[in-house]
C-alpha atoms as a PDB file:
ATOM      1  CA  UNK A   1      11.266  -9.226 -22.265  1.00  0.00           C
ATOM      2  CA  UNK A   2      14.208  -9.138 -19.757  1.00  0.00           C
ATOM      3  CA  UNK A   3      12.297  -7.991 -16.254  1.00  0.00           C
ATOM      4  CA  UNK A   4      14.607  -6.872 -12.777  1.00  0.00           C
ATOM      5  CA  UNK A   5      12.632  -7.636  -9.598  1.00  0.00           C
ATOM      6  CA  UNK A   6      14.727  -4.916  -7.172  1.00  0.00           C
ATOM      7  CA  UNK A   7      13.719  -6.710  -3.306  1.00  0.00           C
ATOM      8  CA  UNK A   8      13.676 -10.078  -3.350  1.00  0.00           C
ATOM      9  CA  UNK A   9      10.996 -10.556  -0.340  1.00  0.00           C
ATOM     10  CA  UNK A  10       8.206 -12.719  -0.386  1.00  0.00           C
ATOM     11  CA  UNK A  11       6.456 -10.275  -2.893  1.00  0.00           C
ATOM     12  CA  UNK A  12       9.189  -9.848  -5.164  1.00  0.00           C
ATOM     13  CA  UNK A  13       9.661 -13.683  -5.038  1.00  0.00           C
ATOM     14  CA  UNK A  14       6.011 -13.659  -6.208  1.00  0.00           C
ATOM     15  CA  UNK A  15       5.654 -11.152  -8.700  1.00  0.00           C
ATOM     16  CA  UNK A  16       9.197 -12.694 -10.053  1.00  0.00           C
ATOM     17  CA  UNK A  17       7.065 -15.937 -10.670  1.00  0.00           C
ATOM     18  CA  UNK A  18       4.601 -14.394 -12.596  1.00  0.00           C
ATOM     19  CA  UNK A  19       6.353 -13.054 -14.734  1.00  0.00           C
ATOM     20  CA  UNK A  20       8.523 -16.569 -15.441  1.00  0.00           C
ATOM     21  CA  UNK A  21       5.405 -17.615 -15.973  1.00  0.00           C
ATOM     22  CA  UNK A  22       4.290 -15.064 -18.582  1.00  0.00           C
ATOM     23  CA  UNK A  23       7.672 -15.805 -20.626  1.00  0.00           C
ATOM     24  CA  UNK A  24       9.967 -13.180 -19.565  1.00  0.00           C
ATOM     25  CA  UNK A  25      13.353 -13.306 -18.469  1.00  0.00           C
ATOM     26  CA  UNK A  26      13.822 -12.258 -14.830  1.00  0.00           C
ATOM     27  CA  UNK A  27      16.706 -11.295 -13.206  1.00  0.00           C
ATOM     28  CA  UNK A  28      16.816  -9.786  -9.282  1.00  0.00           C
ATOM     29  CA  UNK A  29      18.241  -6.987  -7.420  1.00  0.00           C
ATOM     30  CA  UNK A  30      18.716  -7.298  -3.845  1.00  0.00           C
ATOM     31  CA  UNK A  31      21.563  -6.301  -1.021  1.00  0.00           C
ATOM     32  CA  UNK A  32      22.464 -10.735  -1.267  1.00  0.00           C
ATOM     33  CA  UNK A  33      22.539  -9.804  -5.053  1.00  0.00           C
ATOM     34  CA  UNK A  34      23.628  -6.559  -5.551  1.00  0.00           C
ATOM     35  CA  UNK A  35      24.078  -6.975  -9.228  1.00  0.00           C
ATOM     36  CA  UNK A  36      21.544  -4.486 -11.354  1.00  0.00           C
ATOM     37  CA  UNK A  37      21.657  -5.858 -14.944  1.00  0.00           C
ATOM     38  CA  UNK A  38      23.059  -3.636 -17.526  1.00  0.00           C
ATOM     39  CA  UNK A  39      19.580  -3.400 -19.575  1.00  0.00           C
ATOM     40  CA  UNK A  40      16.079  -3.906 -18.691  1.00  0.00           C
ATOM     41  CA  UNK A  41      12.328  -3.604 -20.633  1.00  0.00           C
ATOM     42  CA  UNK A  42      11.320  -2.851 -16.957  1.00  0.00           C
ATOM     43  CA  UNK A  43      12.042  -2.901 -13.280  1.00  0.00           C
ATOM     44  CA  UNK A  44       9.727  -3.862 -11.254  1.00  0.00           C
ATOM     45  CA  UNK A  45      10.641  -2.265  -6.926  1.00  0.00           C
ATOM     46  CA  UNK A  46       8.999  -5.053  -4.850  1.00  0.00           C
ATOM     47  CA  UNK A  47      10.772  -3.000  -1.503  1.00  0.00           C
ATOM     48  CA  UNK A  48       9.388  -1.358   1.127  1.00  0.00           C
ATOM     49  CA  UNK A  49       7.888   2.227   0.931  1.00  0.00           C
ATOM     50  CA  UNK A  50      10.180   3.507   3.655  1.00  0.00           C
ATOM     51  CA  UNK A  51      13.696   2.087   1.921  1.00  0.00           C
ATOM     52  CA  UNK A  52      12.432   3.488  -1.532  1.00  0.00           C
ATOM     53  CA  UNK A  53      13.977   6.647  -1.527  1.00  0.00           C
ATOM     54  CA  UNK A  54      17.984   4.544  -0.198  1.00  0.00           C
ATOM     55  CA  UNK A  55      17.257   1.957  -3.044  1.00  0.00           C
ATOM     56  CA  UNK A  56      16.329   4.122  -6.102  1.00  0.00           C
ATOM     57  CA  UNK A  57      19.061   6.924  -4.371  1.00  0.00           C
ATOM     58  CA  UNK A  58      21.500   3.751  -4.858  1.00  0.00           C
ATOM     59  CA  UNK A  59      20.554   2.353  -8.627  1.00  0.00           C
ATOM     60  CA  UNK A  60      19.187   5.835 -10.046  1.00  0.00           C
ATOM     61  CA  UNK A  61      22.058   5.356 -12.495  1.00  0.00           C
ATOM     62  CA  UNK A  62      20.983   2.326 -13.921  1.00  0.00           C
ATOM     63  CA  UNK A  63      16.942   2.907 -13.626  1.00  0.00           C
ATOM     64  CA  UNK A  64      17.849   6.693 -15.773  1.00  0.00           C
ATOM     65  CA  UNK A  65      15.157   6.316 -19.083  1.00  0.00           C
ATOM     66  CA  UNK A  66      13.676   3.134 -17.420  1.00  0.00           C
ATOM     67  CA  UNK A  67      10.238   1.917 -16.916  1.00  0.00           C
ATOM     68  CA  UNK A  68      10.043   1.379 -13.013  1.00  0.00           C
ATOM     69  CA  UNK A  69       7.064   0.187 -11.662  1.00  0.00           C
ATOM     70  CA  UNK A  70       6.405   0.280  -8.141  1.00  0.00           C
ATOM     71  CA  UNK A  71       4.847  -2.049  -5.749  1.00  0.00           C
ATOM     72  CA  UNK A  72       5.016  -0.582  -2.200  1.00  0.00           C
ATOM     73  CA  UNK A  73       1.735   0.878   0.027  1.00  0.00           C
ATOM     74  CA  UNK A  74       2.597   3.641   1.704  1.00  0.00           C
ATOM     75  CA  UNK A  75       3.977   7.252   1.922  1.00  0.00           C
ATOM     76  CA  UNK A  76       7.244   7.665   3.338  1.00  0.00           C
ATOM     77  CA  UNK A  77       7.119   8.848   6.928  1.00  0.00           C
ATOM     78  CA  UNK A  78       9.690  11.584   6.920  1.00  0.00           C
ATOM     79  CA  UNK A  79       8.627  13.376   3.973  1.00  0.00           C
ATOM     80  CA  UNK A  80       5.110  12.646   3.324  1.00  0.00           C
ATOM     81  CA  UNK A  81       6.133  11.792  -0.588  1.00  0.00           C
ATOM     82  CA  UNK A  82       4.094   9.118  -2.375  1.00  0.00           C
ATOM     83  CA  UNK A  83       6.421   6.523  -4.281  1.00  0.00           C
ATOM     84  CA  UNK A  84       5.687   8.336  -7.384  1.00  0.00           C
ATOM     85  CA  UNK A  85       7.255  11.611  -6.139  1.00  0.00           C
ATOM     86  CA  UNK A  86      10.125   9.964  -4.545  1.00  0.00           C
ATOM     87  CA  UNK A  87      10.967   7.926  -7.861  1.00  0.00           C
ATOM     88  CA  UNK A  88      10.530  11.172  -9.983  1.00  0.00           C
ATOM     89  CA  UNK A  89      12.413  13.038  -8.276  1.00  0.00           C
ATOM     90  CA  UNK A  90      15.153  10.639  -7.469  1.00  0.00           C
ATOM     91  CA  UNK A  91      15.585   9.143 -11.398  1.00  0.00           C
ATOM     92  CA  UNK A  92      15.738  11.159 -14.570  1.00  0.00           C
ATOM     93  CA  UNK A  93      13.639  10.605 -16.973  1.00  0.00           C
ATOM     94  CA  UNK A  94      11.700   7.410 -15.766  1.00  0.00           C
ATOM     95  CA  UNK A  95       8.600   6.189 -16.866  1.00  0.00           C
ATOM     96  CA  UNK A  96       7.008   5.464 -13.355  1.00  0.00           C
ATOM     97  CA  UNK A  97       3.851   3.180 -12.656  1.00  0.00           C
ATOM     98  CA  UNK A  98       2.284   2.055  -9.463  1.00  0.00           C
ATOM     99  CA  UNK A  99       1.361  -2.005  -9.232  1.00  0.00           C
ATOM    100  CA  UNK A 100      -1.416  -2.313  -6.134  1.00  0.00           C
ATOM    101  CA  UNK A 101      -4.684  -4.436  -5.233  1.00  0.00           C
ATOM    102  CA  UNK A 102      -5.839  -6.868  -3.091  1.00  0.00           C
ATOM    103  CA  UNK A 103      -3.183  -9.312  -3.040  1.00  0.00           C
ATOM    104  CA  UNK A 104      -1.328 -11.569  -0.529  1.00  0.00           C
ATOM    105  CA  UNK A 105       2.326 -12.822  -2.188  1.00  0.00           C
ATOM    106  CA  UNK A 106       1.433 -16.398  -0.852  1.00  0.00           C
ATOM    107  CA  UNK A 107      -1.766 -16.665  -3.313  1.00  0.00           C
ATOM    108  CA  UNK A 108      -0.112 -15.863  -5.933  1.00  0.00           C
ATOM    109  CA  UNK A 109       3.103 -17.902  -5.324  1.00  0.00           C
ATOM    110  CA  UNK A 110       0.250 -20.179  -4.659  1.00  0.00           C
ATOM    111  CA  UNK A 111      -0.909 -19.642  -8.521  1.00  0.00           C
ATOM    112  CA  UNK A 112      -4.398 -18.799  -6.902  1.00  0.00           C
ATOM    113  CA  UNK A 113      -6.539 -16.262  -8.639  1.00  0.00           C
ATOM    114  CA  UNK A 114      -5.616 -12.667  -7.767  1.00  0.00           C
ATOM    115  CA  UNK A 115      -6.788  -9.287  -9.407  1.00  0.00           C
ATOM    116  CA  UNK A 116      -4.894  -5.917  -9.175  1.00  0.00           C
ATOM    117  CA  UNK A 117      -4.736  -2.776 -11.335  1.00  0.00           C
ATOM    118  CA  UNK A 118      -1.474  -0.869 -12.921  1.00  0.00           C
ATOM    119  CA  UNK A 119      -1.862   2.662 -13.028  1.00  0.00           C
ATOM    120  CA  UNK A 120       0.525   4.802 -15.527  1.00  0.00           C
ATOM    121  CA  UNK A 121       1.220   7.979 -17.486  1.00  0.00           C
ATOM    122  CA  UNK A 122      -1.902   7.378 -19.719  1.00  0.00           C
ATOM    123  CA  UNK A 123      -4.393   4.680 -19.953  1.00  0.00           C
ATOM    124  CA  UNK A 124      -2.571   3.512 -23.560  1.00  0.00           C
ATOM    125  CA  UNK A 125       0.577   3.005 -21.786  1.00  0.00           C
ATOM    126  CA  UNK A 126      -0.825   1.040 -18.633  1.00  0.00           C
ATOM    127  CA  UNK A 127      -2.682  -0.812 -20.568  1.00  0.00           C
ATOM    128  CA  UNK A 128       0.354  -2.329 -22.683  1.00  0.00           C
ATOM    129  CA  UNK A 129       2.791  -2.945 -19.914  1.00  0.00           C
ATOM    130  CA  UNK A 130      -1.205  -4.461 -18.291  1.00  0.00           C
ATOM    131  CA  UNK A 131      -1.351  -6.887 -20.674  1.00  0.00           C
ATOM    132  CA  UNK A 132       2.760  -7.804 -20.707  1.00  0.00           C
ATOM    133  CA  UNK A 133       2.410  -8.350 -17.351  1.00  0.00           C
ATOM    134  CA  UNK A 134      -0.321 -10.355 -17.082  1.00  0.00           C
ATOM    135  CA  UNK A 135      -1.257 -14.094 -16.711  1.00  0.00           C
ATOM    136  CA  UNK A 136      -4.460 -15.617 -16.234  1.00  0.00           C
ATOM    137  CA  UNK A 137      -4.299 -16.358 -12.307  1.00  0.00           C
ATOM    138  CA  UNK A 138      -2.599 -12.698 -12.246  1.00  0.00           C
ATOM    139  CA  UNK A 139      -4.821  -9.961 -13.758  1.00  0.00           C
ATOM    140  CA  UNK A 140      -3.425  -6.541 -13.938  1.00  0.00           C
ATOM    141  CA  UNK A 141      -6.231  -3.667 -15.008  1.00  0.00           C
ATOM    142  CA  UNK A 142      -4.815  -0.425 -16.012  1.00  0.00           C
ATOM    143  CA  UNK A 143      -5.740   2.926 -15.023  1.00  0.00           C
ATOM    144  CA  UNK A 144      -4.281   6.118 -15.779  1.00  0.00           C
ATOM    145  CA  UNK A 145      -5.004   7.738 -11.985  1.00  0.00           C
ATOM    146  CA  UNK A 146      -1.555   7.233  -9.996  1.00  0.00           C
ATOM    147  CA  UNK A 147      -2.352   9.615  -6.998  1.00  0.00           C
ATOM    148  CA  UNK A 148      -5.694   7.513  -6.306  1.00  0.00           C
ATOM    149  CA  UNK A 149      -3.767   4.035  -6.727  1.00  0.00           C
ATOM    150  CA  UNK A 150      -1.346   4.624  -4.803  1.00  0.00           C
ATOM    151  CA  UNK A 151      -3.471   7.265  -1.859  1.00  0.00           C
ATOM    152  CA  UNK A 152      -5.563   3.903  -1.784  1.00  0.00           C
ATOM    153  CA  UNK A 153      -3.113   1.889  -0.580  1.00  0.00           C
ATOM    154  CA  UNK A 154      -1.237   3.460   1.371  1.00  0.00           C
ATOM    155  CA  UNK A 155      -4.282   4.707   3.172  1.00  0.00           C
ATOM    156  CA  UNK A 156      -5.882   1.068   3.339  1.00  0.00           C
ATOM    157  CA  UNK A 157      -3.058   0.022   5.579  1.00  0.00           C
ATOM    158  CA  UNK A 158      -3.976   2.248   8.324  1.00  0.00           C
ATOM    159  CA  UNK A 159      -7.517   1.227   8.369  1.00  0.00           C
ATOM    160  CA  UNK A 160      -6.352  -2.268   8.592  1.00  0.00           C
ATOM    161  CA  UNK A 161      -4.546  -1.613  11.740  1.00  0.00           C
ATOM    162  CA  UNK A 162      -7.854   0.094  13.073  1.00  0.00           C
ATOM    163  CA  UNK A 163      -9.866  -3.059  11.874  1.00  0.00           C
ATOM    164  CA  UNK A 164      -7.548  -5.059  13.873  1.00  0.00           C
ATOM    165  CA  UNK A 165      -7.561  -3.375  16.907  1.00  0.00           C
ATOM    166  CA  UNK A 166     -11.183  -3.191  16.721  1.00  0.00           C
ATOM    167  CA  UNK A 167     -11.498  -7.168  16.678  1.00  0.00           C
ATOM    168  CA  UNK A 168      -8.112  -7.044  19.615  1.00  0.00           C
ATOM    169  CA  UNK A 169     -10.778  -5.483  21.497  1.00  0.00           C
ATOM    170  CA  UNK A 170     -13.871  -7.877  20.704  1.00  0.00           C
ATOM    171  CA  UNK A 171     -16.201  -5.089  19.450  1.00  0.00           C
ATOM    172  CA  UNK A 172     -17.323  -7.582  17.123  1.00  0.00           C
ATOM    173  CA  UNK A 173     -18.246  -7.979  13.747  1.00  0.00           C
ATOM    174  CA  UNK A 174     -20.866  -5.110  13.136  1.00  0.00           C
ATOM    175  CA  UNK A 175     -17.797  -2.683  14.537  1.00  0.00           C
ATOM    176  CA  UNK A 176     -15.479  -4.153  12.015  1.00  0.00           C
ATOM    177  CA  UNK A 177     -18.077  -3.507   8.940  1.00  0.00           C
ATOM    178  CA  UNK A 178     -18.133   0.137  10.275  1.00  0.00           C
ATOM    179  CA  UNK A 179     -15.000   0.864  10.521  1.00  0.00           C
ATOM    180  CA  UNK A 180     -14.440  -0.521   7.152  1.00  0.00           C
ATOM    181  CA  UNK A 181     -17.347   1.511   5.778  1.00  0.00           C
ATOM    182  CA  UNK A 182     -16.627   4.825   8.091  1.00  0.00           C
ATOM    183  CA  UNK A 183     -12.755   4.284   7.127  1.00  0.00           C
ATOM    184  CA  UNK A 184     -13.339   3.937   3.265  1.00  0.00           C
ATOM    185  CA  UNK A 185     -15.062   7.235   3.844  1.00  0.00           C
ATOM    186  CA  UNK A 186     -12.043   9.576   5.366  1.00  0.00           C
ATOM    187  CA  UNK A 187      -9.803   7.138   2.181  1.00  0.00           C
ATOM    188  CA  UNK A 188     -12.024   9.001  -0.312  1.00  0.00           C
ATOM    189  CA  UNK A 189     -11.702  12.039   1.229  1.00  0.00           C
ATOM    190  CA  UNK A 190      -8.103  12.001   1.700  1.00  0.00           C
ATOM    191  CA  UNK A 191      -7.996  10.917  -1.739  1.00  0.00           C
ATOM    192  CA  UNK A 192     -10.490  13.843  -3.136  1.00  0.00           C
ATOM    193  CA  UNK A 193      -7.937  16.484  -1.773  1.00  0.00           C
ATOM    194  CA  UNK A 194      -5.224  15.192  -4.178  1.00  0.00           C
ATOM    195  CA  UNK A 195      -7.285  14.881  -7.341  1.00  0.00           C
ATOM    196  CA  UNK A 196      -7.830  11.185  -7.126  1.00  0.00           C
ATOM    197  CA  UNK A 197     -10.995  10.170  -9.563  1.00  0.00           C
ATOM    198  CA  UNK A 198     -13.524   8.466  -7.432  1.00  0.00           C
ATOM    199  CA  UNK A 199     -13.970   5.429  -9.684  1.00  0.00           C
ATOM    200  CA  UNK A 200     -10.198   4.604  -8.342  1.00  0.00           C
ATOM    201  CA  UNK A 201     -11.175   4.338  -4.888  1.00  0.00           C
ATOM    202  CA  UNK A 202     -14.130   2.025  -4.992  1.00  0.00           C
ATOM    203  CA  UNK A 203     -11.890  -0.086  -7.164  1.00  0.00           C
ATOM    204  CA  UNK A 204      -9.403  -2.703  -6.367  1.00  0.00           C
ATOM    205  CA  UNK A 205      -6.440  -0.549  -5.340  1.00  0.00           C
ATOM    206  CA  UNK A 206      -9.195   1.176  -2.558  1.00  0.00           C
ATOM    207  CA  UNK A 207     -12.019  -0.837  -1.745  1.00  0.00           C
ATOM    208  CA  UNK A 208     -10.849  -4.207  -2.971  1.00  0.00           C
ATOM    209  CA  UNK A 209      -7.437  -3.895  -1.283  1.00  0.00           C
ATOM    210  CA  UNK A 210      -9.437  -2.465   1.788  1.00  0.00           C
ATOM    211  CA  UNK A 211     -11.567  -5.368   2.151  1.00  0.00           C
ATOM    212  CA  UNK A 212      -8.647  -8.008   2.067  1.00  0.00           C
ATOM    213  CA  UNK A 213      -6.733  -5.833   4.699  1.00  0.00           C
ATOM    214  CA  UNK A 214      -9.087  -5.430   7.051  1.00  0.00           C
ATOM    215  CA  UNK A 215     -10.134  -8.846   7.575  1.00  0.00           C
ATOM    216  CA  UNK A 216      -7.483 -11.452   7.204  1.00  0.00           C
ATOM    217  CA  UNK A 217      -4.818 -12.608   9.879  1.00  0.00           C
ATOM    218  CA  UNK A 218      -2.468 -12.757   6.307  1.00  0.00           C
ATOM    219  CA  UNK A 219      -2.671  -9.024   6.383  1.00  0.00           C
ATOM    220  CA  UNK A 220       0.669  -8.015   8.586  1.00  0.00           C
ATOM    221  CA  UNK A 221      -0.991  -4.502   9.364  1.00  0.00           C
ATOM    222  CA  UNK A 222      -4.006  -6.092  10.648  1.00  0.00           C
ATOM    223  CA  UNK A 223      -2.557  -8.438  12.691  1.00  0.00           C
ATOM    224  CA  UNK A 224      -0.240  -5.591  14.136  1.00  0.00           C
ATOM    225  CA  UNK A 225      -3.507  -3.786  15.011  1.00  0.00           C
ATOM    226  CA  UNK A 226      -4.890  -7.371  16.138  1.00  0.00           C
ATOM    227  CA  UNK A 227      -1.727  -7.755  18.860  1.00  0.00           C
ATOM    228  CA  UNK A 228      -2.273  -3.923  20.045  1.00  0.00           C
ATOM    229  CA  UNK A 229      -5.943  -4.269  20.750  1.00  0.00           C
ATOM    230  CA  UNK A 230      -5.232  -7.325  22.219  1.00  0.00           C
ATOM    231  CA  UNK A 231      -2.777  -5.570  24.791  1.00  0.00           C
ATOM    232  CA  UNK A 232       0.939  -5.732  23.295  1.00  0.00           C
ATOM    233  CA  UNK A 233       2.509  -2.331  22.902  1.00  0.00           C
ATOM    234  CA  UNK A 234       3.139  -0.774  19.772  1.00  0.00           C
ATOM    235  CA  UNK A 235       6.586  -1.822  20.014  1.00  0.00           C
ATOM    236  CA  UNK A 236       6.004  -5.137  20.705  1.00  0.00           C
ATOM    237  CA  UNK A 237       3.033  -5.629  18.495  1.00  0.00           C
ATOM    238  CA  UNK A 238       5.764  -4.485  15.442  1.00  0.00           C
ATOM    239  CA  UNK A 239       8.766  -6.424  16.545  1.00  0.00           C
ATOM    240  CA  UNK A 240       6.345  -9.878  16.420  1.00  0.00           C
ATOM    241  CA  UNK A 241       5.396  -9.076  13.401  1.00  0.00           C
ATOM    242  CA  UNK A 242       6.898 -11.246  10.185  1.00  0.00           C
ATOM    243  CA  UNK A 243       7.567  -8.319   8.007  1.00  0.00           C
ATOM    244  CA  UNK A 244       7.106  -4.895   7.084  1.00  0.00           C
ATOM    245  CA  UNK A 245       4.103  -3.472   8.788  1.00  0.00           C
ATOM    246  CA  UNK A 246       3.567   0.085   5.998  1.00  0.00           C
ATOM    247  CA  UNK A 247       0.219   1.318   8.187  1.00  0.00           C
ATOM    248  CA  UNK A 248       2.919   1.737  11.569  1.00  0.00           C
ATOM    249  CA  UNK A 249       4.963   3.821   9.602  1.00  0.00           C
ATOM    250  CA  UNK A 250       2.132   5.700   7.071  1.00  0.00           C
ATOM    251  CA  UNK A 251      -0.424   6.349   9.836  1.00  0.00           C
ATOM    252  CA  UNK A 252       0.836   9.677  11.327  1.00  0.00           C
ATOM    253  CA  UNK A 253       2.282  11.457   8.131  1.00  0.00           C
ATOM    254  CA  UNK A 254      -1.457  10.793   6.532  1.00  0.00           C
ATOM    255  CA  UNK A 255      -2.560  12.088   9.673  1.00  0.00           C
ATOM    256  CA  UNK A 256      -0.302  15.328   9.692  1.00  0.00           C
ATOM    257  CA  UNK A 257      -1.263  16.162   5.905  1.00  0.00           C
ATOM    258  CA  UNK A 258      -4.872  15.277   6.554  1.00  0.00           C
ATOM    259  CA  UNK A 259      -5.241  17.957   9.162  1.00  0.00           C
ATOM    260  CA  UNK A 260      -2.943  20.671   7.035  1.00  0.00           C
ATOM    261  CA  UNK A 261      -5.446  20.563   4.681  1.00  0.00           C
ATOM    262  CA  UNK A 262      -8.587  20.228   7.019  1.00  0.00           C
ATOM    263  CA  UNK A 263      -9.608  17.104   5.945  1.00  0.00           C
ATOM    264  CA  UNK A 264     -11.728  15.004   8.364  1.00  0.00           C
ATOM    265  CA  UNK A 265     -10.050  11.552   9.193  1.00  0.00           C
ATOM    266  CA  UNK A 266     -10.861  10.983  12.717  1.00  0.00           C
ATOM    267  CA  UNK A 267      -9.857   7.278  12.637  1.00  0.00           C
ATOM    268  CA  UNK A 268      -6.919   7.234  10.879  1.00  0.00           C
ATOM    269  CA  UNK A 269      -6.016  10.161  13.463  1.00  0.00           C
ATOM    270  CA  UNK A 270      -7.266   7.602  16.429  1.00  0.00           C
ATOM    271  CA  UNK A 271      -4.493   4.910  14.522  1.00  0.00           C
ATOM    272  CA  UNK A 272      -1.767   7.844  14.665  1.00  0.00           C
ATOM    273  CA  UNK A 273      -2.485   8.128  17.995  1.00  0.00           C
ATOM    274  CA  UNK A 274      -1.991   4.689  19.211  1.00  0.00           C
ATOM    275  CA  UNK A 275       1.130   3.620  17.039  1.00  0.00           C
ATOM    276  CA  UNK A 276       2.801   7.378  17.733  1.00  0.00           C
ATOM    277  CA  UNK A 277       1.607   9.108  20.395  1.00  0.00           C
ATOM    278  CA  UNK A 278       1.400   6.365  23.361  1.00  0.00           C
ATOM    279  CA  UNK A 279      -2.727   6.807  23.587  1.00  0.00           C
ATOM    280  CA  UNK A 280      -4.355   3.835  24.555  1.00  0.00           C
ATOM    281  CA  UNK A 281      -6.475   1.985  22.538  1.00  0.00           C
ATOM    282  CA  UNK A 282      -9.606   2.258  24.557  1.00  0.00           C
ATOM    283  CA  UNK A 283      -9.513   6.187  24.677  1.00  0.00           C
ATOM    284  CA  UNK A 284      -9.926   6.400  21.528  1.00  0.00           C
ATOM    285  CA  UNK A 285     -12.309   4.014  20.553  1.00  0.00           C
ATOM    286  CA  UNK A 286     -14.337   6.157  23.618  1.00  0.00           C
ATOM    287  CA  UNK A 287     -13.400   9.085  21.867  1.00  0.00           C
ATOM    288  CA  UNK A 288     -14.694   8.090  18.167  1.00  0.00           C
ATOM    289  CA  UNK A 289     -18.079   6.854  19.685  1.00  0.00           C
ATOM    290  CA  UNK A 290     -18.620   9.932  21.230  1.00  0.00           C
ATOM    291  CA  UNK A 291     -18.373  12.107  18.388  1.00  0.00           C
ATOM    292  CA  UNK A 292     -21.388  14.036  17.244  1.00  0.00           C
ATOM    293  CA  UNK A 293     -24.234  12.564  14.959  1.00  0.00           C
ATOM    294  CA  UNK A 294     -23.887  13.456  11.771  1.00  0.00           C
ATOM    295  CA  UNK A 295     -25.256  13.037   8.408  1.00  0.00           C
ATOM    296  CA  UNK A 296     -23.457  10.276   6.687  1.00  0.00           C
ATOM    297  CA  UNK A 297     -23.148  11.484   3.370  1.00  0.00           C
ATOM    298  CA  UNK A 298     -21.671  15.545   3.536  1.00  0.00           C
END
């Protein structure tokens, strides 16, 4: 098959291997190679969630009646849109899929074992662009739930930057696990209010990608939240960082549509808070500890 990688960042570097590797032809789109072949089997858009909307905007002409698959974790902060809805809405006709899981680009450029899941218009159709794209150090699992794939990941970013704060502040280990535990909670809620199917979320595009976040110095979003906690502003934290950090930029529209629709997510607000509103790390850490006892399961 003839595959276009549009970005050619460290993930679309990566995911370009792979599929060298499972015998396709691959071909790049980027602004140092702003050449979009004239046909494609499918595009894969390894860019960032908040240039999606410029970059399909720019080659919806030559994505119309395409498969695009999308790779990016996050909601874009002006509009709230997931990457499905921007795509959709942006291309005519497309046959759009969402690519997430626990994955770091330099394992797999690495050829080290990594696991993610490809969700698509129907479980038939995931499951044969799943097994096109797959190699045996890259598994792809398909799923048919796009909303919960891709609430999952953009939601897990936040909670990374939480995680990292957390461990910025040496609250330890045991705060880490329940944040990560308290955190998954308010994803699956979030999730809940836009149809998402549970079995989604404790799979690898929620939990699994939530674990890896929230723990490794790899993860851009938790070492963002790693530099705030440990006193660097916001704006500092993000201009350190080595690349595109989706939680800064996903943590206050999740926050916004969370409370339109009444939906609990106290530390994804305390995230919003930090990165957007100037608060200071150790008021709200005061303020989620003193929230009332509850039962944990409502």
């Amino acid at each position: 098959m003839k595959i276009t990688i549009v970005g050619e960042g460290a993930w679309g570097k990566a995911l370009g291997q792979v599929q060298r590797k499972a015998g396709h032809d691959v071909a790049f789109w980027s602004r140092s190679n702003p050449v979009l072949p004239a046909q494609s089997d499918a595009f894969i858009l390894a860019v960032p969630a908040q240039a999606m909307q410029a970059v399909v905007s720019q080659l919806k002409d030559g994505l119309k009646h395409s498969v695009l698959i999308s790779t990016a974790k996050g909601l874009e902060q002006k509009s709230g849109m997931t990457m499905w809805e921007i795509i959709q809405h942006t291309v005519t006709d497309a046959e759009v899929y969402a690519l997430s899981g626990p994955s770091f680009a330099a394992d797999v450029i690495s050829g080290k074992p990594t696991a993610v899941t490809l969700a698509g218009p129907s479980l038939k159709k995931a499951a044969y662009w799943a097994n096109e794209l797959s190699i045996p150090t890259f598994r792809i699992y398909p799923n048919a739930d796009i909303a919960g794939v891709e609430i999952g990941g953009a939601t897990k970013n936040v909670l990374a930057i939480a995680c990292g704060i957390s461990d910025g502040q040496d609250l330890g280990e045991s705060a880490r696990a329940g944040l990560i535990t308290r955190g998954f909670a308010e994803l699956s809620r979030y999730a809940r209010g836009f149809r998402a199917k549970p079995q989604t979320l404790v799979g690898l595009s929620g939990l699994g990608d939530l674990l890896l976040t929230c723990s490794s110095l790899k993860s851009r979003n938790y070492s963002f939240g790693l530099a705030i906690g440990q006193g660097h502003t916001p704006s500092e934290a993000l201009a350190a960082s080595t690349g595109v950090v989706e939680g800064a930029f996903t943590a206050g529209i999740i926050a916004k549509i969370a409370a339109r629709h009444k939906i609990d997510m106290p530390i994804v607000t305390a995230v919003a808070a930090v990165v957007d509103g100037g608060s200071k790390p150790g008021d709200e850490i005061k303020k989620l500890l003193g929230r009332p006892v509850r039962p944990e399961h409502e």
